[in-house]
C-alpha atoms as a PDB file:
ATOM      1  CA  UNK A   1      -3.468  11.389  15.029  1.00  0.00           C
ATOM      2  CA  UNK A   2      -1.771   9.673  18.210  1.00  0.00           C
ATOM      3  CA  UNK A   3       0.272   6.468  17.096  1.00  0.00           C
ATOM      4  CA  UNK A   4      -1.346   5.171  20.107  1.00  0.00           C
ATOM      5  CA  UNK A   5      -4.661   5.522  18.943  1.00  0.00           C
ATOM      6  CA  UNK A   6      -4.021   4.356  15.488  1.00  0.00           C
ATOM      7  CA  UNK A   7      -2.517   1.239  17.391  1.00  0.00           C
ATOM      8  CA  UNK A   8      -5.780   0.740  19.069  1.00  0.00           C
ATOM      9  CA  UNK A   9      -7.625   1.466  16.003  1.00  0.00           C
ATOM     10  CA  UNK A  10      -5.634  -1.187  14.164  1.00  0.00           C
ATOM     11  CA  UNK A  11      -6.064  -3.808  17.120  1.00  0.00           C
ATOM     12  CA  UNK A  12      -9.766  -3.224  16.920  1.00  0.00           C
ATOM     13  CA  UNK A  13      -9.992  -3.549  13.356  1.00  0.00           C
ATOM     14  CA  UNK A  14      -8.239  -6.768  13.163  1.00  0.00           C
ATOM     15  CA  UNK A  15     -10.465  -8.855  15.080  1.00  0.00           C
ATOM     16  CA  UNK A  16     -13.274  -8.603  12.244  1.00  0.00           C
ATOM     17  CA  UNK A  17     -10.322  -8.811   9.492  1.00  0.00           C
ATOM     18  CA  UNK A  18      -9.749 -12.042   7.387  1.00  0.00           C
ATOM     19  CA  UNK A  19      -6.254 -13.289   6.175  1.00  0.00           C
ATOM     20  CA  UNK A  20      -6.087 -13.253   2.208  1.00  0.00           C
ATOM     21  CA  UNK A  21      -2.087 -12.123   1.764  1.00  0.00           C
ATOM     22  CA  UNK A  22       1.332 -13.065   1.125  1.00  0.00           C
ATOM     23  CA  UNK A  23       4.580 -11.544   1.029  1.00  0.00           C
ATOM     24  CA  UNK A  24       5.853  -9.712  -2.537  1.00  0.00           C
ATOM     25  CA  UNK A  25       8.944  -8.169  -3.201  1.00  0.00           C
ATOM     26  CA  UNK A  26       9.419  -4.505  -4.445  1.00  0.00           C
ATOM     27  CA  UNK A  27      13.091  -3.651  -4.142  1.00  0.00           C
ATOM     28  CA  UNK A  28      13.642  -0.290  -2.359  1.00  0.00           C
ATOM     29  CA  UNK A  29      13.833   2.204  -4.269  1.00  0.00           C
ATOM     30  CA  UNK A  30      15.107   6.344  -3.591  1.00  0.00           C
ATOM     31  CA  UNK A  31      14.315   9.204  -6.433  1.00  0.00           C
ATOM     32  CA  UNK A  32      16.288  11.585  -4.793  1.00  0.00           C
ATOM     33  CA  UNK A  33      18.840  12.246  -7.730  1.00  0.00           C
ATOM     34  CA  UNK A  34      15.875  13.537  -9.705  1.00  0.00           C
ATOM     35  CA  UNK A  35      14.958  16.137  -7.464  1.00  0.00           C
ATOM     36  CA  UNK A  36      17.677  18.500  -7.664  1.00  0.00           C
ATOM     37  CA  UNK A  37      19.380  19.972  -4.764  1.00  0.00           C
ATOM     38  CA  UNK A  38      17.189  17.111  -2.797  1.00  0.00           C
ATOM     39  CA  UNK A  39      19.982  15.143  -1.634  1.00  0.00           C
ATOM     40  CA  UNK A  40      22.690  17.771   0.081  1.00  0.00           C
ATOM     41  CA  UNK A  41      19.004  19.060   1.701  1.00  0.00           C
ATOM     42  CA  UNK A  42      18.119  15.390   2.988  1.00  0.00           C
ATOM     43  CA  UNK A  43      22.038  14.638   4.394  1.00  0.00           C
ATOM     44  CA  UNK A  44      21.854  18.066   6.308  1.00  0.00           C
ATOM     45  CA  UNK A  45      18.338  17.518   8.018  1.00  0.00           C
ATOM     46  CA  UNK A  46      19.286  13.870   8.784  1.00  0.00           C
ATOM     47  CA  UNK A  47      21.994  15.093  10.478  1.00  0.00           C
ATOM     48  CA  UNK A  48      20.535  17.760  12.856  1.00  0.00           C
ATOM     49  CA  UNK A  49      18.320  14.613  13.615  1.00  0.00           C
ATOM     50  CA  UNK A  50      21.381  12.609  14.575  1.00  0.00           C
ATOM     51  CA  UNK A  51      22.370  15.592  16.919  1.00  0.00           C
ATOM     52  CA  UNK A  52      18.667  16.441  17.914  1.00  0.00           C
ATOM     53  CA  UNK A  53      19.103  19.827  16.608  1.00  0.00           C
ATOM     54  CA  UNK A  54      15.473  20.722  16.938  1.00  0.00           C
ATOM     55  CA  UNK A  55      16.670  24.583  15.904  1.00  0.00           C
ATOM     56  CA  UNK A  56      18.050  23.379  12.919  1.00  0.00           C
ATOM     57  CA  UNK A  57      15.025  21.220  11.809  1.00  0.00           C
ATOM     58  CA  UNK A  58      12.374  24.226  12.801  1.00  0.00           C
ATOM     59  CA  UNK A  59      15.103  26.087   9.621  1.00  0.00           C
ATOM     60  CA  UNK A  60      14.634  23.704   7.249  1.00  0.00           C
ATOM     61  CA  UNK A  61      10.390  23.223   7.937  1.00  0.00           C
ATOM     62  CA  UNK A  62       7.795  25.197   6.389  1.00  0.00           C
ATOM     63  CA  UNK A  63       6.469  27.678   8.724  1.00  0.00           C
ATOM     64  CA  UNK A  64       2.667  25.874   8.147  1.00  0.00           C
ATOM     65  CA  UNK A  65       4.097  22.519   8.251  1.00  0.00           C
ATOM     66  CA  UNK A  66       1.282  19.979   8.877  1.00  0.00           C
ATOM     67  CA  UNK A  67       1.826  17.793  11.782  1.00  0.00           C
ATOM     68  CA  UNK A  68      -1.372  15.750  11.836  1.00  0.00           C
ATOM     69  CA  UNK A  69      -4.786  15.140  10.813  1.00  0.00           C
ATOM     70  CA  UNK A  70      -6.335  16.939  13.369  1.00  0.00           C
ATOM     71  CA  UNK A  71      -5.369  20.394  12.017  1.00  0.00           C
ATOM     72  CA  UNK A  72      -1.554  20.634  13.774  1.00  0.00           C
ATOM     73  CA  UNK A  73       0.563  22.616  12.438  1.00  0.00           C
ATOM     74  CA  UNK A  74       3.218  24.624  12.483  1.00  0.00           C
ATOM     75  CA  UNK A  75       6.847  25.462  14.162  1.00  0.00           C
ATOM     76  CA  UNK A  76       5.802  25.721  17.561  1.00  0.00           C
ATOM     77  CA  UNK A  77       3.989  22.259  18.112  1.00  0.00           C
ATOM     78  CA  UNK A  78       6.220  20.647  16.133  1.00  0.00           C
ATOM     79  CA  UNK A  79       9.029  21.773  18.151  1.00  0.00           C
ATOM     80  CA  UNK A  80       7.224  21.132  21.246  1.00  0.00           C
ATOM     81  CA  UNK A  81       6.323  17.357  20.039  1.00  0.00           C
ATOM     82  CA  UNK A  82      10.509  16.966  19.648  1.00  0.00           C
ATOM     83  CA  UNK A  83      11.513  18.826  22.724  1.00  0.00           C
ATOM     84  CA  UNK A  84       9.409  16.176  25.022  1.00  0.00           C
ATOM     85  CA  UNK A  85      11.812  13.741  24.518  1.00  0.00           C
ATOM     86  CA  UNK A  86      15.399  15.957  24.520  1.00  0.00           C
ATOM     87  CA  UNK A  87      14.355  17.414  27.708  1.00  0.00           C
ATOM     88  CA  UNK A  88      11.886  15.640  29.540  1.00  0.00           C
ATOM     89  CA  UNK A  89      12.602  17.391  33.120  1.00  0.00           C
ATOM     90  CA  UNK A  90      12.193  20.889  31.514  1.00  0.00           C
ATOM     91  CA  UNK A  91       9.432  20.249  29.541  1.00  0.00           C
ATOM     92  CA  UNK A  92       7.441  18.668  32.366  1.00  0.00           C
ATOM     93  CA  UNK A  93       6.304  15.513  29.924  1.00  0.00           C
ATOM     94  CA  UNK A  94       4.897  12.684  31.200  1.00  0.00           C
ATOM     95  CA  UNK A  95       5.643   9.154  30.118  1.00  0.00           C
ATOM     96  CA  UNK A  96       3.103   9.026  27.223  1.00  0.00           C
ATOM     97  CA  UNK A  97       4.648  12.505  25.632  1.00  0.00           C
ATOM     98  CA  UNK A  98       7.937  10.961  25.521  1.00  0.00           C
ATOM     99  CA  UNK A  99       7.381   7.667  23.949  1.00  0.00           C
ATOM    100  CA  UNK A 100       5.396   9.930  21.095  1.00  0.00           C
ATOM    101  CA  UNK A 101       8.295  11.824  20.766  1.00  0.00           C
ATOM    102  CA  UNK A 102      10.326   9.381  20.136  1.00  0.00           C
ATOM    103  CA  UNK A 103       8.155   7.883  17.643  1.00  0.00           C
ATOM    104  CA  UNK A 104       8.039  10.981  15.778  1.00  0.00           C
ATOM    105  CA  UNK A 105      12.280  11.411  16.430  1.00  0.00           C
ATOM    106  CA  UNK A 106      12.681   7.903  14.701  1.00  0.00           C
ATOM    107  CA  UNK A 107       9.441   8.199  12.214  1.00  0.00           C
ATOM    108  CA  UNK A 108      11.534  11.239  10.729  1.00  0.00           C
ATOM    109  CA  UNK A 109      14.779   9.100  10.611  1.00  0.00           C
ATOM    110  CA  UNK A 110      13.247   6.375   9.017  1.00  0.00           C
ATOM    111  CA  UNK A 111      11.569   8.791   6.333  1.00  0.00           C
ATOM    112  CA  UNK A 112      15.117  10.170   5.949  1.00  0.00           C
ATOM    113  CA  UNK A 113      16.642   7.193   5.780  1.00  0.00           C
ATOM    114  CA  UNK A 114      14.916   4.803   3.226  1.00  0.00           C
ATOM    115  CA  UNK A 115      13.924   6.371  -0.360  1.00  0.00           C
ATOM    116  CA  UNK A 116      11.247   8.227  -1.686  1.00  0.00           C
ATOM    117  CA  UNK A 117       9.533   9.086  -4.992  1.00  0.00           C
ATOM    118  CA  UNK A 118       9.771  12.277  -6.319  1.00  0.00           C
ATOM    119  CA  UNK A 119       6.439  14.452  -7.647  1.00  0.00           C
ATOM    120  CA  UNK A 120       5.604  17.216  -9.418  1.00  0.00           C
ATOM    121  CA  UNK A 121       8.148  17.573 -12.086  1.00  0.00           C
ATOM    122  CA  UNK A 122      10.638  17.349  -9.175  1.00  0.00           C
ATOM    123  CA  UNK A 123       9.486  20.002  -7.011  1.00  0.00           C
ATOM    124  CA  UNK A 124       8.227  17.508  -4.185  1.00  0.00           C
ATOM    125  CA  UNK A 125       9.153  14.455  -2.603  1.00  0.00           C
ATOM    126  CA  UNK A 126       7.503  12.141  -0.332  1.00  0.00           C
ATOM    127  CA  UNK A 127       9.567   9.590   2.099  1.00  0.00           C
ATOM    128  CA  UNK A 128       9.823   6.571   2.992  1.00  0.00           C
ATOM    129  CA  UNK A 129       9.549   4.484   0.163  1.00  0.00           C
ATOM    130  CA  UNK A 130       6.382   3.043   0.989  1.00  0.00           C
ATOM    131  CA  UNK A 131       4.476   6.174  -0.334  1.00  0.00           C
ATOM    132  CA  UNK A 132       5.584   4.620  -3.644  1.00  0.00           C
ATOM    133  CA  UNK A 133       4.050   1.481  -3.139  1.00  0.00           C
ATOM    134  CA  UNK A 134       0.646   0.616  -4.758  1.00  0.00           C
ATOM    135  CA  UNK A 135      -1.214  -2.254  -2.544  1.00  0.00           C
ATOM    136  CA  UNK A 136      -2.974  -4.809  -3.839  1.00  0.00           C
ATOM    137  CA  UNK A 137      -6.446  -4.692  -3.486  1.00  0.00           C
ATOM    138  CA  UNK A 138      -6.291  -7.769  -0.561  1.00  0.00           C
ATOM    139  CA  UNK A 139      -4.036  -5.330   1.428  1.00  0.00           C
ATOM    140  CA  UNK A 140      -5.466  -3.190   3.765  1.00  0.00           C
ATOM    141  CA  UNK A 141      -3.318   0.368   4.560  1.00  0.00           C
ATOM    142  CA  UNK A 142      -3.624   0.006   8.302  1.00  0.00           C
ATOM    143  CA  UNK A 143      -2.144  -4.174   8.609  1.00  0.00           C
ATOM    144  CA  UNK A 144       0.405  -3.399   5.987  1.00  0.00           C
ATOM    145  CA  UNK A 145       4.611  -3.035   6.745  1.00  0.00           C
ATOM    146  CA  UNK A 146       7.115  -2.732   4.213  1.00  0.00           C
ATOM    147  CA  UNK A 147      10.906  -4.865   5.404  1.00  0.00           C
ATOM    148  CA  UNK A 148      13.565  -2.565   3.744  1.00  0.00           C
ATOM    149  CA  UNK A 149      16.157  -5.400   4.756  1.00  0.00           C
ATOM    150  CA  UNK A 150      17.629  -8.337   3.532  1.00  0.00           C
ATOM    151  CA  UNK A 151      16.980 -11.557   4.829  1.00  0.00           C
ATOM    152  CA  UNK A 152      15.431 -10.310   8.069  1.00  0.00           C
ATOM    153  CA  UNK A 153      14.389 -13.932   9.673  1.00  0.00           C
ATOM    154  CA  UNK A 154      10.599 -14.913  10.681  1.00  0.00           C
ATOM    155  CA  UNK A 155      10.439 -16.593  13.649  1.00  0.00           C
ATOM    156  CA  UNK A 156       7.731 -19.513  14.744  1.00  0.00           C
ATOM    157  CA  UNK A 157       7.222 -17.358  18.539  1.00  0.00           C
ATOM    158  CA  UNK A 158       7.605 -13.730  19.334  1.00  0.00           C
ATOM    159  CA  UNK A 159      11.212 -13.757  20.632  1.00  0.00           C
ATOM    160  CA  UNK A 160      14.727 -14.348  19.859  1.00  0.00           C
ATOM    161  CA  UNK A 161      14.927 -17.770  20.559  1.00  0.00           C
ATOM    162  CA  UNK A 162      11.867 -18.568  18.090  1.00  0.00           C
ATOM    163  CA  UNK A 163      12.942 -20.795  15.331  1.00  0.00           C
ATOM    164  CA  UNK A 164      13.556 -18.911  12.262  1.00  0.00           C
ATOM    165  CA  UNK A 165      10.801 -20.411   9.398  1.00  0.00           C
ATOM    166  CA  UNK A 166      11.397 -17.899   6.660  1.00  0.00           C
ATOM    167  CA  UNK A 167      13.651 -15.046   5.502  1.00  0.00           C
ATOM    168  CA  UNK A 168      12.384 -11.941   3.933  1.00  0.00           C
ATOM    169  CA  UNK A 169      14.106  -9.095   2.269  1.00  0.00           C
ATOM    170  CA  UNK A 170      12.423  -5.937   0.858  1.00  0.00           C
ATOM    171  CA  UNK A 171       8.912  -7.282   1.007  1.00  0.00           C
ATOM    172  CA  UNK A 172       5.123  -6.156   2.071  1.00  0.00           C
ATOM    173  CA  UNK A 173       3.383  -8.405   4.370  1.00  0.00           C
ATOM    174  CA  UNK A 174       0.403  -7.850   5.940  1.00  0.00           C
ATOM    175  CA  UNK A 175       0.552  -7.890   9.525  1.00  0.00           C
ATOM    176  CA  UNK A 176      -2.104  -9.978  11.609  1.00  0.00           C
ATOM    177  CA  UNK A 177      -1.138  -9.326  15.245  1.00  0.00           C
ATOM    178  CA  UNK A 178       0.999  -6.441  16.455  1.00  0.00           C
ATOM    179  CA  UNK A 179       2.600  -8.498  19.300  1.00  0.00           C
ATOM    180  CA  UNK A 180       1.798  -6.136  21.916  1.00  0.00           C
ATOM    181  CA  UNK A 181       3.842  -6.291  24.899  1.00  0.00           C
ATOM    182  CA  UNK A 182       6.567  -8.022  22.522  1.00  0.00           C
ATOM    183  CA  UNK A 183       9.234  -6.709  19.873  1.00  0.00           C
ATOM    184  CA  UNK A 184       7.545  -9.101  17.304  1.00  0.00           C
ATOM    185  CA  UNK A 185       4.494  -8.605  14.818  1.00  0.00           C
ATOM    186  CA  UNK A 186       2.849 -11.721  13.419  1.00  0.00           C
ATOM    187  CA  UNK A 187       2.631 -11.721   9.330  1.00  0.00           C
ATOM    188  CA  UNK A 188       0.872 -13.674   6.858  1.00  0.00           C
ATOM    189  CA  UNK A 189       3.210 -15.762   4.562  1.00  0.00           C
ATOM    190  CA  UNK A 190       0.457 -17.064   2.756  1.00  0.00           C
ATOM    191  CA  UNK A 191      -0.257 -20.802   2.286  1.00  0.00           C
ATOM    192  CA  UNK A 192      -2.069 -20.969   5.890  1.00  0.00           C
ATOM    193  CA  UNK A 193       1.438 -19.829   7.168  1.00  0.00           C
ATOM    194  CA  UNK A 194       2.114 -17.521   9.583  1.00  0.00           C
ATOM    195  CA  UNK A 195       5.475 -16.104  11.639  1.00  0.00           C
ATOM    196  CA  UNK A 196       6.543 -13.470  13.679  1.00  0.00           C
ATOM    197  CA  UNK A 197       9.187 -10.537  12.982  1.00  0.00           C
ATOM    198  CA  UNK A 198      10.970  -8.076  14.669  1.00  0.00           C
ATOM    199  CA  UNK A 199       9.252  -4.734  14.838  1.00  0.00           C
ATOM    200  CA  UNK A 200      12.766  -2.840  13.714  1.00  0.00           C
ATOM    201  CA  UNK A 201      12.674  -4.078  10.373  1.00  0.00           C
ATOM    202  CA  UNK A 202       8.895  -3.048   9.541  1.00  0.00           C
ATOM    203  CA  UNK A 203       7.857   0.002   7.888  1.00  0.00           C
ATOM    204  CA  UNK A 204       4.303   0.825   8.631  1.00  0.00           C
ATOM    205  CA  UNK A 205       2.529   2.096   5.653  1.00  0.00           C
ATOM    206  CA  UNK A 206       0.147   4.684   8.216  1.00  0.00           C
ATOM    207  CA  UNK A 207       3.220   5.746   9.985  1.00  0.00           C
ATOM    208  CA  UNK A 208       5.159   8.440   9.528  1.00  0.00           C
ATOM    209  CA  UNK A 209       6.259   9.674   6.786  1.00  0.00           C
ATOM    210  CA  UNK A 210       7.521  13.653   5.718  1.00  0.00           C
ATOM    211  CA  UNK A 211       6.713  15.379   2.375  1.00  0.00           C
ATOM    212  CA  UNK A 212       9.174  17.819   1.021  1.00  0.00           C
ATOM    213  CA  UNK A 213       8.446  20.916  -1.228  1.00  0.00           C
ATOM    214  CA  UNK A 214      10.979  23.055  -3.605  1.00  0.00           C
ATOM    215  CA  UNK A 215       9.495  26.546  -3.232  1.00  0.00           C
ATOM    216  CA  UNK A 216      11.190  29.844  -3.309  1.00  0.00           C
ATOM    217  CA  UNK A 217      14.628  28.612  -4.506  1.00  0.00           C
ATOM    218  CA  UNK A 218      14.820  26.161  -1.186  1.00  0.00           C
ATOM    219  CA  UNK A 219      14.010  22.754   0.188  1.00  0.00           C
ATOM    220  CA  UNK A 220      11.556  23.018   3.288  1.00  0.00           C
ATOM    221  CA  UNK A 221       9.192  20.207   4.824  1.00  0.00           C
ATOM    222  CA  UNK A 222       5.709  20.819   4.594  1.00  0.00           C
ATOM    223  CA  UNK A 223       4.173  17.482   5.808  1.00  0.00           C
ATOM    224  CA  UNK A 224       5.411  14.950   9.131  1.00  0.00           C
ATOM    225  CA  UNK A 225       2.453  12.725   9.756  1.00  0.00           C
ATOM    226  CA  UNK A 226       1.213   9.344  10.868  1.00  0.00           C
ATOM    227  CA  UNK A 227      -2.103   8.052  10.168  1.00  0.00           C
ATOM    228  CA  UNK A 228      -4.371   7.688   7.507  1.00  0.00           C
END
């Protein structure tokens, strides 16, 4: 599934949603070390995405890895959703196929980047860390982020000059307004209190995220979606 689409999705959804969250803490966390042979795997794929060595991440992908919802799969689309945004004149993309390149570029970074939780006896591993966060019931999937940061400020208005009202550090929120045509999301802080924070330091629960499977004496991802 399109970001864009989910984005619209979300909007849609929030109009008929009603505010019943705050803000709790669950420390990042990364399993990696129990999933052997995990880690030198994860340093050498987040470096070809560093370099935007599509070759090398096409090596280290399962040859039926699932790319969304929709039934996509496989080396070549995944390669050809990459290659939009390293070469936009050759490809022949237009506007829309490079911003969704670049979300998936930085959706794998972020997966690579912050934790995971290991499954299956340590055969499989799932990233970011949000895929090892149980909501609370209030939650919904679709309006909650996850700040990996510490003391990332909340501001009182969508910009940098808004006065900062809060600090958060490694916490869900639940987002109530996506800001759009801003770098800020609106979050509940509970208490009939509200704020805005910039969209760098939130983790989407429905965004990307990669699974990883040990199979045939290697590491390989099977899974880079977005959605729900």
């Amino acid at each position: 599934m399109r970001i864009l689409l989910m984005s619209l999705i979300v909007f849609l959804c929030m109009q008929s949603y009603s505010l019943a969250t705050e803000p709790f803490k669950v420390p990042l966390a990364d399993e990696a070390a129990r999933a052997p042979g995990f880690e030198i795997f994860r340093e050498a794929l987040l470096r070809a995405v560093i370099a935007r060595d599509i070759d090398e991440i096409i090596d280290r992908s399962n040859p039926f890895i699932h790319l969304d919802f929709g039934g996509g799969e496989g080396h070549d689309l995944l390669r050809t959703r990459l290659s939009h945004a390293v070469e936009p004149s050759n490809a022949g993309s237009s506007i829309s196929d490079i911003e969704m390149s670049e979300e998936l570029w930085l959706g794998l970074e972020t997966a690579l980047r912050f934790g995971g939780v290991v499954r299956d006896n340590g055969r499989e591993f799932s990233a970011p860390y949000t895929q090892g966060i149980d909501l609370p019931s209030d939650y919904h999937a679709y309006f909650a982020a996850y700040i990996p940061a510490s003391d990332v400020l909340v501001r009182d208005r969508p910009n940098r000059f808004g006065a900062p009202i809060d600090a958060l550090g490694q916490h869900v929120v639940q987002i109530i307004d996506q800001g759009h045509g801003t770098s800020y999301a609106k979050i509940d802080l509970g208490a009939d209190r509200t704020g805005w924070v910039h969209k760098d330091f939130l983790i989407w629960f429905t965004g990307y995220r990669a699974i990883f499977r040990f199979e045939d004496g290697s590491w390989s991802m099977t899974h880079l979606i977005a959605g729900d």
